[in-house]
Protein backbone atom coordinates (compact mmCIF):
# COMPACT_ATOMS: atom_id res chain seq x y z
CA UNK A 1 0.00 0.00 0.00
CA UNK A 2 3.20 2.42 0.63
CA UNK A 3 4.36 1.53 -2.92
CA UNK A 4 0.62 2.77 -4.27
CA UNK A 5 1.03 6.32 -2.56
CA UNK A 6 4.52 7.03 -3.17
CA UNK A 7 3.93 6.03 -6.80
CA UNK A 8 1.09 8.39 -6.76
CA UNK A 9 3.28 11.15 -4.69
CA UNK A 10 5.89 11.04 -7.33
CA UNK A 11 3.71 11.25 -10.24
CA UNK A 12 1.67 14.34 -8.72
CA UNK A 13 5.18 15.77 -8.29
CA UNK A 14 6.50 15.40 -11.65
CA UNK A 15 2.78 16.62 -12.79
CA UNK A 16 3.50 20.17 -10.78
CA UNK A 17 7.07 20.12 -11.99
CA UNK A 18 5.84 20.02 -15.37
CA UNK A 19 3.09 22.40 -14.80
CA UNK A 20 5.51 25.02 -13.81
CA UNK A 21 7.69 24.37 -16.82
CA UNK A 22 4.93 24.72 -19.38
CA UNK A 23 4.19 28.18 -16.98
CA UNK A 24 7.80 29.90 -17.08
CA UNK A 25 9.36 28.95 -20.42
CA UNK A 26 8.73 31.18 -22.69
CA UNK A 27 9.50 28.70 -25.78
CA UNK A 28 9.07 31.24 -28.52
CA UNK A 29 12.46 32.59 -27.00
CA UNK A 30 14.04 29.14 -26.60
CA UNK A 31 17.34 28.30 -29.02
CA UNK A 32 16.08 31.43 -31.34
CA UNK A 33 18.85 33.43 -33.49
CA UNK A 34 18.58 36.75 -31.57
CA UNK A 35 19.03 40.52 -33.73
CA UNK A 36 18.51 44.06 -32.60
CA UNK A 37 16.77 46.46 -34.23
CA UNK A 38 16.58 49.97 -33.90
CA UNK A 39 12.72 51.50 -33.90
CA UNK A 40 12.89 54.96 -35.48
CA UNK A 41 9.59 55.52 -37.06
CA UNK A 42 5.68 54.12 -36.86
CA UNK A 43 4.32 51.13 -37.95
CA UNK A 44 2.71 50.39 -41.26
CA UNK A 45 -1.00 49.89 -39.62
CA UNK A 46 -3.36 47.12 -40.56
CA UNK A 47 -6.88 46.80 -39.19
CA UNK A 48 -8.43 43.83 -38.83
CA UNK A 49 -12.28 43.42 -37.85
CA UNK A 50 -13.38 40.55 -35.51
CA UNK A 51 -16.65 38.80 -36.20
CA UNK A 52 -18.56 40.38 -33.56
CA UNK A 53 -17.51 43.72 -34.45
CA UNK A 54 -14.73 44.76 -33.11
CA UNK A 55 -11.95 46.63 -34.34
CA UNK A 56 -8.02 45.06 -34.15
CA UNK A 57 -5.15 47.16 -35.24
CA UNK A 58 -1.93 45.64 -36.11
CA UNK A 59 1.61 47.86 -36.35
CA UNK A 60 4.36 45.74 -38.98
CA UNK A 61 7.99 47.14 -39.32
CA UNK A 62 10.45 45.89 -42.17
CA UNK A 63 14.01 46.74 -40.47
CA UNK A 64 17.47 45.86 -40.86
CA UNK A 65 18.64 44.18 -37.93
CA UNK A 66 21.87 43.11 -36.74
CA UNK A 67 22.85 40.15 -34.77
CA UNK A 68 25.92 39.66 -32.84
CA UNK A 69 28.50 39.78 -35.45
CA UNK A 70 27.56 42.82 -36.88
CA UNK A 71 25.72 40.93 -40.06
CA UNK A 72 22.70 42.75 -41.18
CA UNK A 73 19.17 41.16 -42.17
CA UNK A 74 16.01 42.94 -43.13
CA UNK A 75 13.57 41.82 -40.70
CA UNK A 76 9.59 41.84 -40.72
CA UNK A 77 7.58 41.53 -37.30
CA UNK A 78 4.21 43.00 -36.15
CA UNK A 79 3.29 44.22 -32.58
CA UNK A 80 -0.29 44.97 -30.82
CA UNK A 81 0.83 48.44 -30.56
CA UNK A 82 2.94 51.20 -32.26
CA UNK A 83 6.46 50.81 -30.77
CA UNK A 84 8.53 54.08 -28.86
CA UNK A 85 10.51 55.81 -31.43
CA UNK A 86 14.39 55.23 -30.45
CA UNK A 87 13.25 51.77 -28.78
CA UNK A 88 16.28 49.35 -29.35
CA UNK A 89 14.69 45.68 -29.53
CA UNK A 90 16.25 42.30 -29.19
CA UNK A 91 14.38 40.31 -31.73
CA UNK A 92 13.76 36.57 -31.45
CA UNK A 93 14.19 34.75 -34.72
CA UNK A 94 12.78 31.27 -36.03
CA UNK A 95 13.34 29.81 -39.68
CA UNK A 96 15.49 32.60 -40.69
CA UNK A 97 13.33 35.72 -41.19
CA UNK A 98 10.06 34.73 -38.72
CA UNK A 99 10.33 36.85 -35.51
CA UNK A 100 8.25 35.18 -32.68
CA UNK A 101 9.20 37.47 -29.86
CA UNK A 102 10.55 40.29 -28.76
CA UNK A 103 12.14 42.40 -25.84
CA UNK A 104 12.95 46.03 -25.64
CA UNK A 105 16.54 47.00 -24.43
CA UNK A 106 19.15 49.49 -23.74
CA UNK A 107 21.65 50.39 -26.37
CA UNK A 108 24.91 49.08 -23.70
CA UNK A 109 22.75 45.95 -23.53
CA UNK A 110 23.69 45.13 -27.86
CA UNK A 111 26.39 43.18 -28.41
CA UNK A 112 29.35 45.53 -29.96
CA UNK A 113 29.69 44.73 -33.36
CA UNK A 114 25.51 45.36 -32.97
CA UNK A 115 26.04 48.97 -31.35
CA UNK A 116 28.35 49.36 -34.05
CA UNK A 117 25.98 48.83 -36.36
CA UNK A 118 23.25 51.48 -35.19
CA UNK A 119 25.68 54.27 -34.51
């Protein structure tokens, strides 16, 4: 009967341990090719209407952005709203050119040959 609950201990353990995984990985950041970008003017807007009414707006930017070598790459992403002018952003990239996330940060926070870059 010990065997049955510590069985059923360890697998409600490893069921929270997994819970918390799937809660605090963010795995649209996870072994991505990371370049920075450097926001300096407003999105290209694109409205989309839901089917009970409502109105979405969407804000897409075609940049170059630099990873940590210095190499450029035009990059296309959207965001839910229009990004601060003279934002520097540490782009998350899958499959080459598809950015899944993002993260503003400071311009001492870029990799050199990346500051370099956006001077």
């Amino acid at each position: 009967m010990k065997k049955v609950f510590f069985g059923i201990g360890a697998l409600l353990i490893l069921f929270v341990a997994g819970l918390v995984v799937l809660m605090t990985v963010d795995f649209n950041r996870l072994n991505k090719d990371t370049y920075y970008v450097h926001i300096t003017a407003d999105g290209e807007v694109e409205e989309y209407k839901a089917s009970n009414g409502e109105i979405f707006k969407m804000y897409w930017y075609e940049l170059p952005a630099y990873n940590k070598n210095g190499e450029e790459k035009t990059l296309k992403f959207s965001a839910h709203k229009n990004l601060r002018h003279d934002a520097y952003l540490k782009l998350y990239v899958k499959k080459e050119t598809e950015v899944s996330s993002y993260d503003e940060v400071k311009f001492h926070e870029l990799p050199n040959k990346a500051q370099d870059q956006m001077k």
